[in-house]
C-alpha atoms as a PDB file:
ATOM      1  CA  UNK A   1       0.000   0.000   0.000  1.00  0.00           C
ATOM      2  CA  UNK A   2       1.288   3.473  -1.082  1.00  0.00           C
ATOM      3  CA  UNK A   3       1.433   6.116   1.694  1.00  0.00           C
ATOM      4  CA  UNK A   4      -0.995   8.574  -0.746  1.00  0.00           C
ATOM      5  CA  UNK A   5      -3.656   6.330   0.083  1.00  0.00           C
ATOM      6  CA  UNK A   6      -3.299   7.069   3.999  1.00  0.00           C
ATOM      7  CA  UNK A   7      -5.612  10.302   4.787  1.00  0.00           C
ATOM      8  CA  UNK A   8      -4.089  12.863   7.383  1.00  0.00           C
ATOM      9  CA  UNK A   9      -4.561  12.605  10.620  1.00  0.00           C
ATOM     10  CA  UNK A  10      -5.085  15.993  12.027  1.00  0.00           C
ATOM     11  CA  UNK A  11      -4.090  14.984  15.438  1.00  0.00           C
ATOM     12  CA  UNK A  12      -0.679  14.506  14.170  1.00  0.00           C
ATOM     13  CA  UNK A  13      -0.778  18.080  13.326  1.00  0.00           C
ATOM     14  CA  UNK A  14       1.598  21.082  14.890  1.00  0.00           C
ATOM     15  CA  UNK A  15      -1.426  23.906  15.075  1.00  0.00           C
ATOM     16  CA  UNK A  16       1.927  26.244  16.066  1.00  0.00           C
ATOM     17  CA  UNK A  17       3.432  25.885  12.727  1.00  0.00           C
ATOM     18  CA  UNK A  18      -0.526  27.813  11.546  1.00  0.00           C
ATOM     19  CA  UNK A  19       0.869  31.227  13.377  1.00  0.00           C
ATOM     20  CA  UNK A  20       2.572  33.405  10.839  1.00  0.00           C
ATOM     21  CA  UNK A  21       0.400  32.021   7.412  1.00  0.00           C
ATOM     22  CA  UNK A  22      -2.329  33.777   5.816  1.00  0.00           C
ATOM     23  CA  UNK A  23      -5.442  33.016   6.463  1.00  0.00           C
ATOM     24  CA  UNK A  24      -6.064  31.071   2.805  1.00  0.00           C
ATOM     25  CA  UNK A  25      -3.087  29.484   3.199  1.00  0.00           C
ATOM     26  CA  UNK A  26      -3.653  28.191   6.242  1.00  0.00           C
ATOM     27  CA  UNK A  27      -7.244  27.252   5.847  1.00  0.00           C
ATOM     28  CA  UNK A  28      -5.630  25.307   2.505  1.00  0.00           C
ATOM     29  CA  UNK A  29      -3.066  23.640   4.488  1.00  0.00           C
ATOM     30  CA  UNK A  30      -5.314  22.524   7.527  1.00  0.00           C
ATOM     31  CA  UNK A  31      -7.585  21.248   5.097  1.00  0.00           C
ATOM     32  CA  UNK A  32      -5.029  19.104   3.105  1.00  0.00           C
ATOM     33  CA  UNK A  33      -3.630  17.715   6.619  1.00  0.00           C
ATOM     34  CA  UNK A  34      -7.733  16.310   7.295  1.00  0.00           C
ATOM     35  CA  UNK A  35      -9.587  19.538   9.313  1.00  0.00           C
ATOM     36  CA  UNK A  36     -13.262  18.846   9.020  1.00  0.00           C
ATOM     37  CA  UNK A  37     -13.689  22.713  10.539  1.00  0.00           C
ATOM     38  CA  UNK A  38     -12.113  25.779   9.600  1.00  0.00           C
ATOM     39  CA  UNK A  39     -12.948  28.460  11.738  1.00  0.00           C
ATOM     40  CA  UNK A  40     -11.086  32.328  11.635  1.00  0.00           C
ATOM     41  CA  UNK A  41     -12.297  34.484  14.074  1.00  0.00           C
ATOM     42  CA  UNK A  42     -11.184  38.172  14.877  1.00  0.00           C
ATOM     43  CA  UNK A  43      -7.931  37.750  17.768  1.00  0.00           C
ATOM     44  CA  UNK A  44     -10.324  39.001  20.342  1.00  0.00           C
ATOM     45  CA  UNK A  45     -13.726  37.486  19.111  1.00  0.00           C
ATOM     46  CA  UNK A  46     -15.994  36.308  21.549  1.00  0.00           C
ATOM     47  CA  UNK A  47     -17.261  32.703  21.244  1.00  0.00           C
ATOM     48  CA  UNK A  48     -18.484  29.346  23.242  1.00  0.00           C
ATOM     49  CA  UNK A  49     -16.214  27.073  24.761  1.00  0.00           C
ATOM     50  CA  UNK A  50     -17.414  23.751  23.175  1.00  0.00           C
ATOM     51  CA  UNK A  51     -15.411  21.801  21.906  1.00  0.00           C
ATOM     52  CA  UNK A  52     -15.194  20.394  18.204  1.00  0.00           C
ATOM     53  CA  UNK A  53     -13.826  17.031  17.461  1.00  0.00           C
ATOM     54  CA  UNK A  54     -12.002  17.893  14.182  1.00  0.00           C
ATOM     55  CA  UNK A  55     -12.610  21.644  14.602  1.00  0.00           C
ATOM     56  CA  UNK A  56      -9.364  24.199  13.948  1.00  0.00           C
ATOM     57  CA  UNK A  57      -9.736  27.740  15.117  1.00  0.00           C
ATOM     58  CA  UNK A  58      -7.351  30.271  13.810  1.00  0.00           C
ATOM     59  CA  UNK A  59      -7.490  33.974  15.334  1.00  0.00           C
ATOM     60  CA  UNK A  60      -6.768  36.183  12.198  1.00  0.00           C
ATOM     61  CA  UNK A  61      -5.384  39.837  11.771  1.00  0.00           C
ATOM     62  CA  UNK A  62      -4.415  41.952   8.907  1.00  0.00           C
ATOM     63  CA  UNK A  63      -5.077  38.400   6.977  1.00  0.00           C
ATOM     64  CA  UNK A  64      -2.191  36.842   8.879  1.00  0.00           C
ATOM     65  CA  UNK A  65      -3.313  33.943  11.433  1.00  0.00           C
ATOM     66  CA  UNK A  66      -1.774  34.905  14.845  1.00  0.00           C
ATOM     67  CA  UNK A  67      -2.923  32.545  16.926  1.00  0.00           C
ATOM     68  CA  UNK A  68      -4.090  28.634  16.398  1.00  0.00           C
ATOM     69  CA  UNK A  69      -5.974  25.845  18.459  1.00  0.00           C
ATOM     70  CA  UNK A  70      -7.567  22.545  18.268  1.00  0.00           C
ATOM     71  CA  UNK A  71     -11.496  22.224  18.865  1.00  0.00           C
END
């Protein structure tokens, strides 16, 4: 079996490595590495605490994603 027929895992993912992209190229990326849930929010939006198997949050300004975390 050929590792291209694997699908990421996106709990092998680094959501540090996020911080510093913009926010199309990240949403790209954490797509390709198997995020169900793309969510950018404003860095000081407020939202629920629930948490979202497969979710990734990125906090966005000036289209550059400053912060990242799972759920």
């Amino acid at each position: 079996m050929d590792d291209t027929s694997i699908p990421p895992n996106p709990a092998d993912d680094d959501s540090d490595a996020y911080v510093g992209l913009g926010a199309a190229e990240a949403e790209q990326r954490a797509r390709q590495r198997g995020w169900g849930t793309v969510r950018c929010l404003p860095p000081d939006a407020i939202i629920t605490m629930e948490y979202v198997a497969g979710r990734i949050n990125f906090a966005v300004k000036d289209d550059e994603v400053v912060r990242c975390w799972r759920g």
